[in-house]
Each structure stands twice: as C-alpha cells, then as structure tokens.
N, C-alpha and C. Protein backbone atom coordinates (compact mmCIF):
# COMPACT_ATOMS: atom_id res chain seq x y z
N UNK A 1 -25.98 10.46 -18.74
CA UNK A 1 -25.21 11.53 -19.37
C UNK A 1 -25.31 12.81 -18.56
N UNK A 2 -26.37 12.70 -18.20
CA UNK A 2 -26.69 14.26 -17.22
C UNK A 2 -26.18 14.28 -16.06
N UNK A 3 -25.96 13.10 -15.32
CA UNK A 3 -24.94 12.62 -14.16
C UNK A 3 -23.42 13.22 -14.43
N UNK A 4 -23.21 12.46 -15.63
CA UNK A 4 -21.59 12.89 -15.85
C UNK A 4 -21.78 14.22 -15.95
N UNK A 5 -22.36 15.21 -16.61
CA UNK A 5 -22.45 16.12 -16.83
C UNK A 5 -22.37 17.34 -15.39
N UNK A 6 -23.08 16.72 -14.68
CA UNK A 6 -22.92 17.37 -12.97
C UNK A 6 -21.92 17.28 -12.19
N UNK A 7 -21.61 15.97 -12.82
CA UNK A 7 -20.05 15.22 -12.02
C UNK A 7 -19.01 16.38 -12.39
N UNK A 8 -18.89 16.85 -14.00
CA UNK A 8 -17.85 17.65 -14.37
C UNK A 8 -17.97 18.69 -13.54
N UNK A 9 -19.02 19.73 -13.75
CA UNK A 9 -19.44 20.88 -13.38
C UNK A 9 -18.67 21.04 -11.82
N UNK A 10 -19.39 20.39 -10.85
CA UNK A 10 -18.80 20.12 -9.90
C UNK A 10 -17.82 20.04 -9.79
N UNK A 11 -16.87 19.01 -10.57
CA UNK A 11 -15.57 18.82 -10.16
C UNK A 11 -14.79 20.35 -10.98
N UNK A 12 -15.03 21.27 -11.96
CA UNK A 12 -14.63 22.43 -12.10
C UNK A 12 -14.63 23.65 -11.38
N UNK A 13 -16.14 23.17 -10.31
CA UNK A 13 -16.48 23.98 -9.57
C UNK A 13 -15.61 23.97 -8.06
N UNK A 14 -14.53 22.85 -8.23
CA UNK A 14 -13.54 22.91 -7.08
C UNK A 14 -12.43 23.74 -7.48
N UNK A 15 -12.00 24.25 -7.99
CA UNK A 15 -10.84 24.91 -9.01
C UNK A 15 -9.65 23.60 -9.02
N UNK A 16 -8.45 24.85 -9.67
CA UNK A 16 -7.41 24.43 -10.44
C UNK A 16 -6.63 22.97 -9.35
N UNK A 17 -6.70 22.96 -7.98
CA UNK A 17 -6.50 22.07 -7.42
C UNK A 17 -7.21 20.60 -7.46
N UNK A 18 -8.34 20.65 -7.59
CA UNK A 18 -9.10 19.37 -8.46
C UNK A 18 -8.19 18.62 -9.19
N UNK A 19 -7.34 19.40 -10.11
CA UNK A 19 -6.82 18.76 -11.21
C UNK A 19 -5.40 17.62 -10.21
N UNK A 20 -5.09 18.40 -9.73
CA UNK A 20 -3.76 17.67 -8.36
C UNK A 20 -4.56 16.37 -7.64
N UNK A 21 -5.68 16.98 -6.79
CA UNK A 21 -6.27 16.23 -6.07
C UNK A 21 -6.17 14.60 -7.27
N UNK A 22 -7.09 14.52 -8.80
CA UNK A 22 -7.46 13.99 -9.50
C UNK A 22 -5.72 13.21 -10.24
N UNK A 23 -4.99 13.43 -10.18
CA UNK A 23 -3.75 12.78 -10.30
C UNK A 23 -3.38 12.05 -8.72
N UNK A 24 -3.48 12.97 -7.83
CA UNK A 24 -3.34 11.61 -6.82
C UNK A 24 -4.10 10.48 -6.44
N UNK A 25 -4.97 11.12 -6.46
CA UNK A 25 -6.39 9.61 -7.02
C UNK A 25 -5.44 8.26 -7.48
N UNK A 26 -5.48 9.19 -9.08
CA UNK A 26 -5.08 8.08 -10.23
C UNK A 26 -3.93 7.41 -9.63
N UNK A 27 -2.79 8.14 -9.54
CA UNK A 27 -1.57 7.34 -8.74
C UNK A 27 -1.60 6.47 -7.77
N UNK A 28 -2.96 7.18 -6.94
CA UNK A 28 -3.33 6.03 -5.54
C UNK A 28 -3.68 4.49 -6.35
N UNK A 29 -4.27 4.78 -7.22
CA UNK A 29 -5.04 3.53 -7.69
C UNK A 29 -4.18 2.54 -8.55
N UNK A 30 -2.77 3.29 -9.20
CA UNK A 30 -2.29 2.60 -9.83
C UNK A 30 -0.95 1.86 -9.21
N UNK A 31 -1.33 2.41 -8.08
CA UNK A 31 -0.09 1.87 -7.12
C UNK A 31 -0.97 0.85 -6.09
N UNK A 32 -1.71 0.40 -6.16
CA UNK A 32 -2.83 -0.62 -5.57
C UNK A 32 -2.74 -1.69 -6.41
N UNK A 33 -2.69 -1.14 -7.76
CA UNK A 33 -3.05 -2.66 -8.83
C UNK A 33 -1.75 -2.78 -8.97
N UNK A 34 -0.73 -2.43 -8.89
CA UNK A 34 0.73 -2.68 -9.21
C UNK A 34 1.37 -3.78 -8.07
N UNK A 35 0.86 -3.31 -6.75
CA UNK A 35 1.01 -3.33 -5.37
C UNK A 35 0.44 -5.41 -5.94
N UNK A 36 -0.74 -5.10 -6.22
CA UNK A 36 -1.61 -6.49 -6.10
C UNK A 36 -1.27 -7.72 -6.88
N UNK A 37 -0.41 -7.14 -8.18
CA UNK A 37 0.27 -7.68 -8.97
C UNK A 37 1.11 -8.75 -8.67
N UNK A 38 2.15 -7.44 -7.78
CA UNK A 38 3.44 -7.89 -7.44
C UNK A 38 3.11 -8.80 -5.67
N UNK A 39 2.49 -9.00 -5.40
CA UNK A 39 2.19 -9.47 -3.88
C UNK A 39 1.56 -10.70 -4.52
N UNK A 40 0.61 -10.79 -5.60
CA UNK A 40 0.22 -12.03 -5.99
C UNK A 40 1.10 -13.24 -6.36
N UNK A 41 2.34 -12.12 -6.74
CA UNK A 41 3.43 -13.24 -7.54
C UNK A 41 4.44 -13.73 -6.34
N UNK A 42 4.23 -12.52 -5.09
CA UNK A 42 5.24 -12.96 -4.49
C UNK A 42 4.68 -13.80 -2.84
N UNK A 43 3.77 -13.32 -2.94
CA UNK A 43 3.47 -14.18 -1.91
C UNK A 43 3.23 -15.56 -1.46
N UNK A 44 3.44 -16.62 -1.15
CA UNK A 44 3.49 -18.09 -1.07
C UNK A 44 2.45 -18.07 -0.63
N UNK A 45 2.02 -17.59 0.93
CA UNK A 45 0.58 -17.39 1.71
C UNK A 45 0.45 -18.50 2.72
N UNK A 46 -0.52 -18.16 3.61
CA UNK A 46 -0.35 -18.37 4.68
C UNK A 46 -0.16 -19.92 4.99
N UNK A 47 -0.71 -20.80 3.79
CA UNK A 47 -0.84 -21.99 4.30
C UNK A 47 0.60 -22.52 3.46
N UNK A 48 1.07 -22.45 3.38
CA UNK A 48 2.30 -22.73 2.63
C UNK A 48 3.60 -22.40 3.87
N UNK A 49 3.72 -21.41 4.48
CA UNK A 49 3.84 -21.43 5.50
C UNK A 49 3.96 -22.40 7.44
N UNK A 50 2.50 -22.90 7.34
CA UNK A 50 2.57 -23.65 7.88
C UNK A 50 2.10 -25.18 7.52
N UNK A 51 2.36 -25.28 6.41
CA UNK A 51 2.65 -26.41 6.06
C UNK A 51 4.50 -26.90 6.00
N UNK A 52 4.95 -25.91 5.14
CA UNK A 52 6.55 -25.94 5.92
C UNK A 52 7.25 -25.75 7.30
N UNK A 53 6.67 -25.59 7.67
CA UNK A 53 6.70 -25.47 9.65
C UNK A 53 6.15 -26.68 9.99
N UNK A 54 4.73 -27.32 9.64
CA UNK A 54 4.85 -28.61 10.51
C UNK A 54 5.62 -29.38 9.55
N UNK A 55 5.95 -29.40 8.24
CA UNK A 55 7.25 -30.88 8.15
C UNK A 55 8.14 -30.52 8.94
N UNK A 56 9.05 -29.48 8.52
CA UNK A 56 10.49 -29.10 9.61
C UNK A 56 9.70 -29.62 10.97
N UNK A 57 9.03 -29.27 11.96
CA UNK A 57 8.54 -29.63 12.94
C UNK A 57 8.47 -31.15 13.47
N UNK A 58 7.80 -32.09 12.42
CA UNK A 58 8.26 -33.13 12.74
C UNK A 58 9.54 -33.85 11.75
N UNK A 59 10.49 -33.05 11.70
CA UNK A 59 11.62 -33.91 10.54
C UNK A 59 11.56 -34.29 9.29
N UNK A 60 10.54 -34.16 8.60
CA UNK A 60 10.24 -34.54 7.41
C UNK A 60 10.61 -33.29 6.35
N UNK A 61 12.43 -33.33 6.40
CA UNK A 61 13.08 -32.44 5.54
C UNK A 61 13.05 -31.87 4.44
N UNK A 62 12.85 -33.46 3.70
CA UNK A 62 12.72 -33.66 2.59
C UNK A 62 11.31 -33.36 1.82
N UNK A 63 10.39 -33.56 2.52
CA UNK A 63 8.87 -33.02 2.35
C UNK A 63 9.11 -31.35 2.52
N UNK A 64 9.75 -30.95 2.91
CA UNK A 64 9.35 -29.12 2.85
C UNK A 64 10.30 -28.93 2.07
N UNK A 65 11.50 -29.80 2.21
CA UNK A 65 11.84 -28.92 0.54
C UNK A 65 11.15 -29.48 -0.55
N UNK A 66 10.77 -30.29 -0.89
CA UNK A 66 9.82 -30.58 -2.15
C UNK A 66 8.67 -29.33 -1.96
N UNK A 67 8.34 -29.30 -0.98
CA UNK A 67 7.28 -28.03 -0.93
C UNK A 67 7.60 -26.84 -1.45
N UNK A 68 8.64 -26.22 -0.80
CA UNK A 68 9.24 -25.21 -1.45
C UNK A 68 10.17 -25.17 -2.87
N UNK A 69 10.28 -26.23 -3.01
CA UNK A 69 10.94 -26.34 -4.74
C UNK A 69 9.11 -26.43 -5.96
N UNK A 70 8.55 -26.36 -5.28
CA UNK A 70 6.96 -26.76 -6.27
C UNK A 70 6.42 -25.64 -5.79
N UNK A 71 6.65 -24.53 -4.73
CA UNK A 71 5.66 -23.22 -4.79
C UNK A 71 6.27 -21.97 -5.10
N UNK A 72 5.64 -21.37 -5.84
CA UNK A 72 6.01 -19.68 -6.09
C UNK A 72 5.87 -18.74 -5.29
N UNK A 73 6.81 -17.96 -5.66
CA UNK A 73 6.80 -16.47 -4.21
C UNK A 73 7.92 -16.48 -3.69
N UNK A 74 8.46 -14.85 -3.20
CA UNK A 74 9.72 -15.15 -2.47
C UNK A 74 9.92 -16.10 -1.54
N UNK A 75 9.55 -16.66 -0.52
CA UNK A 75 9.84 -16.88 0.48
C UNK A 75 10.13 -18.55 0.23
N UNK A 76 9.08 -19.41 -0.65
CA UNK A 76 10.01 -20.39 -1.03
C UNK A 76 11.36 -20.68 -1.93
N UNK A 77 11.16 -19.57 -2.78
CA UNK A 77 12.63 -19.07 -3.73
C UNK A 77 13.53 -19.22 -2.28
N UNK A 78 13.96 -18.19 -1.45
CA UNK A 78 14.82 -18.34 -0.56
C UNK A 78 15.05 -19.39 0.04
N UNK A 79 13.91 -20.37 0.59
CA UNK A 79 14.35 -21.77 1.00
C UNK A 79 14.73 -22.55 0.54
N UNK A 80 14.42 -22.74 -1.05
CA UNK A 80 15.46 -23.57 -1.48
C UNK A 80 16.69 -23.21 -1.70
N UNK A 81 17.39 -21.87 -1.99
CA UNK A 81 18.17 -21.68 -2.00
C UNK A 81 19.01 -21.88 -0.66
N UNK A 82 18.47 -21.87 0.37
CA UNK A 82 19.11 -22.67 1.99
C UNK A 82 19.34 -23.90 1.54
N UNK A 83 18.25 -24.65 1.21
CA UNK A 83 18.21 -26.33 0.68
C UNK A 83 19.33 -26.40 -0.10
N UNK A 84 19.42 -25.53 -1.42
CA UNK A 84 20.67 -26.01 -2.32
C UNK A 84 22.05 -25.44 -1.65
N UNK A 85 22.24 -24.93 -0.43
CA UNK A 85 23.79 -24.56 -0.02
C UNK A 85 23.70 -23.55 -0.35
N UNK A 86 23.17 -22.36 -0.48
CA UNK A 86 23.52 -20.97 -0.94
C UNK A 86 23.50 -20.42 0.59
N UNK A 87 24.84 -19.97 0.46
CA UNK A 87 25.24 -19.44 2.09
C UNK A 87 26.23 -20.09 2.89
N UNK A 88 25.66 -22.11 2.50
CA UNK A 88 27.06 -22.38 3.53
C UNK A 88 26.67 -22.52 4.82
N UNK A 89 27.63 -22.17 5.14
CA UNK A 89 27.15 -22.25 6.87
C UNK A 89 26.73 -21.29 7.63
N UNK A 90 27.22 -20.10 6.64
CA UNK A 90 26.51 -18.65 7.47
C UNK A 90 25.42 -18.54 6.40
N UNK A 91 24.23 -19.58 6.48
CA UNK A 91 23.35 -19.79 5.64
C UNK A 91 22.45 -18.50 6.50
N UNK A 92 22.44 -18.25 7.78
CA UNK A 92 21.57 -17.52 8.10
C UNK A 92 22.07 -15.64 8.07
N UNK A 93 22.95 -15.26 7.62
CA UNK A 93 23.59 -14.47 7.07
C UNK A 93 23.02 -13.91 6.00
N UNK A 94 22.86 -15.12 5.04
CA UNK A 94 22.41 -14.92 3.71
C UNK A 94 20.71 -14.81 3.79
N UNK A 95 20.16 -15.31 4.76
CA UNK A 95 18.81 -15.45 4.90
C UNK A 95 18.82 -13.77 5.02
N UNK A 96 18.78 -13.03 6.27
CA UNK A 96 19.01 -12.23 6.55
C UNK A 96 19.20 -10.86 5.12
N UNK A 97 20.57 -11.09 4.59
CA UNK A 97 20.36 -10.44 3.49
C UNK A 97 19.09 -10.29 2.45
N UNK A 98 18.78 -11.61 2.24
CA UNK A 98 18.33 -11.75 1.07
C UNK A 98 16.54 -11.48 1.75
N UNK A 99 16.28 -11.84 2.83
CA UNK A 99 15.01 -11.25 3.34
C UNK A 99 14.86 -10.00 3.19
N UNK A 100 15.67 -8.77 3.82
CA UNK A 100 15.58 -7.90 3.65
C UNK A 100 15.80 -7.45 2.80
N UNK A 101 15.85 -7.58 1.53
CA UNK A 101 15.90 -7.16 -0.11
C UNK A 101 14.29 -7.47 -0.70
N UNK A 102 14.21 -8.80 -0.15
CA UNK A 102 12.51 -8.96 -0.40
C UNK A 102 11.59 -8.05 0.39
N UNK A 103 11.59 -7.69 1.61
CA UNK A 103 10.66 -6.48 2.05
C UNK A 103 10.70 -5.60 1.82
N UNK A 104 12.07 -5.35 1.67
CA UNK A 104 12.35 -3.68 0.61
C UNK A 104 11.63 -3.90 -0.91
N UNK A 105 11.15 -4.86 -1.39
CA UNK A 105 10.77 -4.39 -2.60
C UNK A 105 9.22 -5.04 -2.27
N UNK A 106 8.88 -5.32 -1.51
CA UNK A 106 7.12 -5.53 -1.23
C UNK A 106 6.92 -4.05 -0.66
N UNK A 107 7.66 -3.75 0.05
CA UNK A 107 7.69 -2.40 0.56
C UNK A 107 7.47 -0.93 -0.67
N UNK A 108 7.75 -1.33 -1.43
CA UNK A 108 8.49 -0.23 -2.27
C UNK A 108 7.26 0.22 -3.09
N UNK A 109 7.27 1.87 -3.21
CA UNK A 109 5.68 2.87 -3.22
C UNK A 109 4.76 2.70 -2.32
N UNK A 110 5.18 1.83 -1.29
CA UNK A 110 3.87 2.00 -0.04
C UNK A 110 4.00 3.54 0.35
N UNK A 111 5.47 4.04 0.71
CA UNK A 111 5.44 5.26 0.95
C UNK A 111 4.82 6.49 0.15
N UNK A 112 4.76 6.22 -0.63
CA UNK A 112 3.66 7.23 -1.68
C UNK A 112 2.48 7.58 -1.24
N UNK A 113 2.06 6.30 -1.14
CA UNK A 113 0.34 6.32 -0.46
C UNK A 113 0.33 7.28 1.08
N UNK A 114 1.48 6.90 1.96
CA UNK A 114 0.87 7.88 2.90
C UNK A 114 1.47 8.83 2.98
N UNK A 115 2.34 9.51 1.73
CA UNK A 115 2.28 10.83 1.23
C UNK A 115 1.02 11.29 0.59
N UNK A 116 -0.01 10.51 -0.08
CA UNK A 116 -0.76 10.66 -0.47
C UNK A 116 -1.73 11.17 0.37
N UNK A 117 -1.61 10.50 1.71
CA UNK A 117 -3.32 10.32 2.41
C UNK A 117 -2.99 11.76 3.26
N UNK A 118 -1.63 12.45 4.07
CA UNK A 118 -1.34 13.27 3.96
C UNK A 118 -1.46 14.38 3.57
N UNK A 119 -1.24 14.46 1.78
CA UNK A 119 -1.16 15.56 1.12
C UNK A 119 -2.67 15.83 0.13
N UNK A 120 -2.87 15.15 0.19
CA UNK A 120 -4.71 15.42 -0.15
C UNK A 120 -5.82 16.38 0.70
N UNK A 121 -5.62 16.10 1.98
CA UNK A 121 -6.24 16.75 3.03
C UNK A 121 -6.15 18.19 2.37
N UNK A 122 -4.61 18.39 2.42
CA UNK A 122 -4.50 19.69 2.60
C UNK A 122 -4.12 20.43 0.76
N UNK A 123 -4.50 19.76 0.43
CA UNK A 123 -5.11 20.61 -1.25
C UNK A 123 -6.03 20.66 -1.05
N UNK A 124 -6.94 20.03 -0.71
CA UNK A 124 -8.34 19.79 -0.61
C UNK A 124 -8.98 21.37 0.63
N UNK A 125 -7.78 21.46 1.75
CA UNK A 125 -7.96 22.64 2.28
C UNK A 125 -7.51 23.75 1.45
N UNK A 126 -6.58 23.35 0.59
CA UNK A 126 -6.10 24.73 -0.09
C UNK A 126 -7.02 25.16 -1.30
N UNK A 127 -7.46 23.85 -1.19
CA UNK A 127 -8.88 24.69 -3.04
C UNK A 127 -9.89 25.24 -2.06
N UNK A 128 -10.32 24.94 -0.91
CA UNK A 128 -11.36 25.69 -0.31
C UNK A 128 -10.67 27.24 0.18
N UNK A 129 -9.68 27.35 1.05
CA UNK A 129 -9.25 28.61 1.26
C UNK A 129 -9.24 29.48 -0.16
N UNK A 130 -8.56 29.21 -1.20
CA UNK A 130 -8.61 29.57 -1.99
C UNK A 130 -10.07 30.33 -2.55
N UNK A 131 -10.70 29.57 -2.52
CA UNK A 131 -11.96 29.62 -3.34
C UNK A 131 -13.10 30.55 -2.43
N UNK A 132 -12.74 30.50 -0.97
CA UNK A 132 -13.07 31.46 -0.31
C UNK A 132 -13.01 32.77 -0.15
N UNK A 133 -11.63 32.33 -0.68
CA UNK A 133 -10.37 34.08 -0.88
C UNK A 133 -11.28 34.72 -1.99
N UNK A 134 -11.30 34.13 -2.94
CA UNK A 134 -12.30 34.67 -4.43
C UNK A 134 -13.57 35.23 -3.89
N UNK A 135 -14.27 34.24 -3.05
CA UNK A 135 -15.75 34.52 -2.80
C UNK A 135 -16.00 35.93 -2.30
N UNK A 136 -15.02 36.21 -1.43
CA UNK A 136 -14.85 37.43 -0.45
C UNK A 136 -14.38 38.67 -1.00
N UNK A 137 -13.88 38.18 -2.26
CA UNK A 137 -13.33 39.09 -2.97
C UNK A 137 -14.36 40.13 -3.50
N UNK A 138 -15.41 39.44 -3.76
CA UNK A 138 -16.13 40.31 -4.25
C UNK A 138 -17.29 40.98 -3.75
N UNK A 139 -17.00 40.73 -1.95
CA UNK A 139 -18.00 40.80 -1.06
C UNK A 139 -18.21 42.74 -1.11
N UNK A 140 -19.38 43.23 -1.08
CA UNK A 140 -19.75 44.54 -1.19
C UNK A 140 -20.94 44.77 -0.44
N UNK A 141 -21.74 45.94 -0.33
CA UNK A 141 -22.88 45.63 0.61
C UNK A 141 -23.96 46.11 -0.53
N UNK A 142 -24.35 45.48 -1.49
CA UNK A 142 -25.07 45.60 -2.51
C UNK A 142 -26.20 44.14 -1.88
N UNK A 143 -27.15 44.53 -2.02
CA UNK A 143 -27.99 43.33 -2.02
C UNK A 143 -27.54 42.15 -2.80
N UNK A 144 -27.41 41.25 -2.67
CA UNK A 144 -27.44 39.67 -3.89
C UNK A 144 -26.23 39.71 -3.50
N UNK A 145 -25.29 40.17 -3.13
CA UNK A 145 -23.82 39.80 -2.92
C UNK A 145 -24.03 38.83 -1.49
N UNK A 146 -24.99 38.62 -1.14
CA UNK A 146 -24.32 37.50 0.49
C UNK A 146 -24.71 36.39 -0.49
N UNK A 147 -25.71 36.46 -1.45
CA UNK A 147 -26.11 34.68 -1.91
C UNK A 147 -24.82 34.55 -2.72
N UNK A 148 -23.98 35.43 -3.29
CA UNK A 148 -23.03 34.94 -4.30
C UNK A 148 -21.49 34.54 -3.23
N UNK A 149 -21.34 35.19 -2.45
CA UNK A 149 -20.24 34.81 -1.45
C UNK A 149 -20.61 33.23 -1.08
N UNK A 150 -21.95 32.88 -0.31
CA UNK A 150 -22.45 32.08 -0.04
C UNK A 150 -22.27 30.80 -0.60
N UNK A 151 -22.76 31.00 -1.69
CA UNK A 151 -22.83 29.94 -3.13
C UNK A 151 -21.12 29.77 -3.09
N UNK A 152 -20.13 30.98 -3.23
CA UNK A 152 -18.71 30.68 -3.92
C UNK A 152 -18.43 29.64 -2.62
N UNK A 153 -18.31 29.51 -1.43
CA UNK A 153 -18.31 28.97 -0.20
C UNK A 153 -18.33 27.81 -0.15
N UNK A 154 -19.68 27.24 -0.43
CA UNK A 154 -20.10 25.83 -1.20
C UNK A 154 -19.11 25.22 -2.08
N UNK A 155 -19.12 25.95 -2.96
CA UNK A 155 -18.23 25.65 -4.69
C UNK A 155 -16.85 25.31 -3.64
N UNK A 156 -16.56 26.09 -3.01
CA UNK A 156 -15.20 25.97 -2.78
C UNK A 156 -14.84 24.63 -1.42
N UNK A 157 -15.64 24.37 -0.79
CA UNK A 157 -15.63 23.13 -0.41
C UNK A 157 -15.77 21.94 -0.32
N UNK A 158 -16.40 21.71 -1.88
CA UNK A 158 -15.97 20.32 -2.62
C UNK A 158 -14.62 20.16 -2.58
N UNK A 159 -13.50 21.24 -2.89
CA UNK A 159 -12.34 20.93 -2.52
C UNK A 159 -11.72 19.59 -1.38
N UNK A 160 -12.39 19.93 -0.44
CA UNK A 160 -12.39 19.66 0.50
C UNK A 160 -12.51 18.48 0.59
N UNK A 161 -13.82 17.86 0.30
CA UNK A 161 -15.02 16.81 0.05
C UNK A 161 -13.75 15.97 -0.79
N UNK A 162 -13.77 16.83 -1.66
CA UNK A 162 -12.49 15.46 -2.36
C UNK A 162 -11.15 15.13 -2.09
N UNK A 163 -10.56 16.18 -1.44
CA UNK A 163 -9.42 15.92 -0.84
C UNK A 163 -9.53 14.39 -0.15
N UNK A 164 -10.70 14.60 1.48
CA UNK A 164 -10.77 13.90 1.98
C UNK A 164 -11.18 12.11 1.30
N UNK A 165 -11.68 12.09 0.58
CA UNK A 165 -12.26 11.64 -0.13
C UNK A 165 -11.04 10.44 -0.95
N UNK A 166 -9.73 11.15 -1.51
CA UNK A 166 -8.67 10.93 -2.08
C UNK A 166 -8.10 10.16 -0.64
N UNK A 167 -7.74 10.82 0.11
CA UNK A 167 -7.05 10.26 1.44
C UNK A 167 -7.53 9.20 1.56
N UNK A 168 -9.21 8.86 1.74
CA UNK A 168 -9.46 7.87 2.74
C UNK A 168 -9.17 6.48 1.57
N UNK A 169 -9.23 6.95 0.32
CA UNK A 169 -9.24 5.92 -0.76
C UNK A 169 -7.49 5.04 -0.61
N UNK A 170 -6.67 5.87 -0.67
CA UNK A 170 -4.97 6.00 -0.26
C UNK A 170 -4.93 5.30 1.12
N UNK A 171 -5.70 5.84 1.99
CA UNK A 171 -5.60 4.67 3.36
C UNK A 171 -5.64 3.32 3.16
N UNK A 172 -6.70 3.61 2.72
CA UNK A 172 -7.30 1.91 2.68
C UNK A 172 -6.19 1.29 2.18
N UNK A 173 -6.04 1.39 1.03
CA UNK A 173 -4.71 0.79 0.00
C UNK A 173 -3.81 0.52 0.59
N UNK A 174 -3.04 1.51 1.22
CA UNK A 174 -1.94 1.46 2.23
C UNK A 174 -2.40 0.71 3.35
N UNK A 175 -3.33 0.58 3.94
CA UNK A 175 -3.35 -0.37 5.13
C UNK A 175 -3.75 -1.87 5.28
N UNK A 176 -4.24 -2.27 3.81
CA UNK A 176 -4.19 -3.37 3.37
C UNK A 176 -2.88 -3.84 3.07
N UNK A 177 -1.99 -3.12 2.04
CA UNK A 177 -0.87 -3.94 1.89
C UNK A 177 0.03 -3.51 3.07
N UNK A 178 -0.11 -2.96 3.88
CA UNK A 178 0.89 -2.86 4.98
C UNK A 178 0.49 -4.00 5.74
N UNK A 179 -0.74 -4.29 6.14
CA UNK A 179 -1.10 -5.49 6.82
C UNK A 179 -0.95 -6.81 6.34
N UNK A 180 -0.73 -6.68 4.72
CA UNK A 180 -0.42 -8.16 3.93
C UNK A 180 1.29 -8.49 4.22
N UNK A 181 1.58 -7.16 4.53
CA UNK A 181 3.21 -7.27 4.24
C UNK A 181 3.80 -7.81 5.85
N UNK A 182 3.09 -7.23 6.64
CA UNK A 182 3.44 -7.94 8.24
C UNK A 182 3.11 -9.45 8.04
N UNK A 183 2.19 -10.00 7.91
CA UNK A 183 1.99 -11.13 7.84
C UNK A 183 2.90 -11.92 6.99
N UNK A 184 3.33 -11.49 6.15
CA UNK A 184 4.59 -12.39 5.27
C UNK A 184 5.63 -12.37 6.20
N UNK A 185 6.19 -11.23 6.81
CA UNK A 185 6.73 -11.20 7.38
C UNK A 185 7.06 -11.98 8.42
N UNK A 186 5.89 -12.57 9.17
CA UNK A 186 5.86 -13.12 10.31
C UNK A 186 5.70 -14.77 9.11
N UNK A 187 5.12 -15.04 8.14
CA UNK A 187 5.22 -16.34 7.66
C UNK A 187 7.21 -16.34 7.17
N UNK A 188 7.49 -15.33 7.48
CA UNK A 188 8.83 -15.88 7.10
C UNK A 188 9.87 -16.34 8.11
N UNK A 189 9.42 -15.55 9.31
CA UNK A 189 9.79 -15.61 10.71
C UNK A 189 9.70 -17.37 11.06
N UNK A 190 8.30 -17.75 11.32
CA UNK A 190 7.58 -18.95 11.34
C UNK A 190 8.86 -19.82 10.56
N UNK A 191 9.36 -19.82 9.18
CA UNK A 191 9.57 -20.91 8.37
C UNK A 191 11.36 -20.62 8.87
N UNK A 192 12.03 -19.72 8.85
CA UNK A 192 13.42 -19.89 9.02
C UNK A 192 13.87 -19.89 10.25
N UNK A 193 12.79 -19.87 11.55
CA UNK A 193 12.79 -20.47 12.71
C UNK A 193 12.90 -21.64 12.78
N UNK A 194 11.92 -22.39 12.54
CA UNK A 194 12.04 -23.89 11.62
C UNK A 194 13.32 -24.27 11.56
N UNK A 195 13.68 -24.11 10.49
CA UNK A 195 15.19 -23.82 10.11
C UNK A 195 16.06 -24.15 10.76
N UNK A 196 16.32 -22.98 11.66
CA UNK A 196 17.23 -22.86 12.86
C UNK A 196 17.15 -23.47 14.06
N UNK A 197 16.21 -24.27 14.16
CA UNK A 197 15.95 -25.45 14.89
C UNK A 197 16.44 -26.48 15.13
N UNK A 198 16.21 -27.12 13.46
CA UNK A 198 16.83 -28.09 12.96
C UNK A 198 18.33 -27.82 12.98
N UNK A 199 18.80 -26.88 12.40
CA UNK A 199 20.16 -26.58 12.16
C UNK A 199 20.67 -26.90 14.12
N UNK A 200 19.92 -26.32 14.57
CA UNK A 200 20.79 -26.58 16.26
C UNK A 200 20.78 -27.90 16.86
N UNK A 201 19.57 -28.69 15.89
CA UNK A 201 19.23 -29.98 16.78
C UNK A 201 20.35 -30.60 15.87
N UNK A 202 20.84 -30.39 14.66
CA UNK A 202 22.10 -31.18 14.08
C UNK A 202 23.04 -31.24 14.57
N UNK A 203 23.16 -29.64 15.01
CA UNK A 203 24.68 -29.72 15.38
C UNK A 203 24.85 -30.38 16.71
N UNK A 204 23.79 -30.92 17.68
CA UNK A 204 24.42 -31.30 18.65
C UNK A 204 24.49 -32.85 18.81
C-alpha cells in the first residue's frame, strides 16, 4: 500500500502532462492486445505456409487445397477462393487486390504506436521544461531557495523518465507486430508463387 502510495505521489509529482503521457500508455497497450487478437485470427503461420508450398511444389493440388479449405486466417481464406474460381483467369488480379486489403487491415493502428513512441519523448520533455520553468520561478538569493529549485528539478524529470519509458513500451509493440506482419507477408509471397508456377506449367 505504501508502494502505491509513492507510485501516486511521484506520478503527481510529474505534473499535468503525466496525465497525457498515462493515456498513451493505456492506448499503447490496448492497441497490442487488439493487434494480438486480430493477428491470432488471422494468421495461418509459418508452417502452413510451407506446407502449401511443398504440395504445389510437388503437384499434389489437391492436398493444398484441402489444406487451405481446413485452416483459418487470411491467407488460406484467399486460396481457396483461387481454388473455387474467384477471379477467373485474372485470378492473379484478384490475388493482388484482395492481398492488399488484408495488409491494410493487419496494418491498421500500427501507425499510432509510432506516433506514440514519437510523441511521448517529447511530453515527457515538456513536463520537465515546464516544471523547471516553475522551479526557477521562484529562484531568489534567500538561503533554502537552491534546495527547493533543486528538488523542483528532480520532480520535474520524472516527466521525462516516463515519457521515455511510454516510448520504449510503444516500440516494442510496434516492432513486434511490424515484424509479424513482414513475415506473413513473405508467407504469402512463398504460397501464390506456388501458384503461379503451376498456373505457367499448365498453360504450356
């Protein structure tokens, strides 16, 4: 209880920017579990991937589409929809479209986060300038006035402490799902290469 109790103090003792800093936090975090949600549902993953690459690979058609008609996540949704004729012949047209609608929405609030990791820094500089501005304010040449400037100094660079603090939390987040999201990317590359393989070895 006396912990929390220091925790507050402290965190009051950053001023009115704390309260900003402490909403981007929260937003960082709720755009992580949202993020984890939606990547769980959509991702097929890596071995799904190349397991549909070596059937197409050795001809066994019919085995990767059973694969992809039995797994969840965009990327087998789209192959069967190749499998069932959606597209035709400018099937890779439609790939194309319909890929890039799926990265746009794996994509979508990543940009937040590195508005986030960004704009934290510099609240985090602005509650310290701030809080400096105050300290100085009341600077006089009275004895006990350097420990109270001193002290406000301190107080005012927790600002800081948490700014940074907010950022590095927002990185992370963001550079995990940016790195989950290349890799789908490239498992999607991998599987409608495949694809287009076959499609060339038919036509000739």
């Amino acid at each position: 209880m006396e912990a929390m109790m220091n925790g507050f103090q402290l965190f009051q003792q950053g001023g009115p920017v704390m309260y900003l800093l402490l909403a981007c936090s929260l937003f960082a975090v709720y755009i992580g579990i949202e993020r984890a949600m939606f990547f769980t549902q959509m991702d097929a993953g890596k071995a799904f991937a190349n397991r549909f690459y070596t059937y197409m690979k050795v001809h066994k058609t019919e085995a990767a589409r059973s694969l992809a008609a039995d797994s969840s996540g965009g990327l087998p949704l789209m192959l069967t929809e190749v499998f069932d004729g959606q597209g035709g012949t400018e099937w890779k047209a439609f790939v194309e479209m319909q890929s890039g609608i799926f990265v746009s929405r794996l994509r979508s609030h990543l940009y937040y986060l590195s508005v986030i990791v960004t704009l934290a820094p510099l609240l985090g500089l602005l509650g310290t300038i701030s809080g400096m501005i105050r300290a100085f304010s009341v600077f006089n040449v009275q004895s006990g006035q350097a420990i109270a400037i001193t002290g406000g100094i301190g107080e005012a660079l927790i600002a800081t402490a948490f700014g940074l603090c907010v950022a590095v939390l927002a990185l992370i987040i963001h550079s995990y799902f940016t790195q989950r999201l290349d890799r789908i990317i490239t498992d999607m590359e991998l599987c409608f290469s495949a694809m287009e393989t076959m499609d060339q070895k038919a036509g000739q």
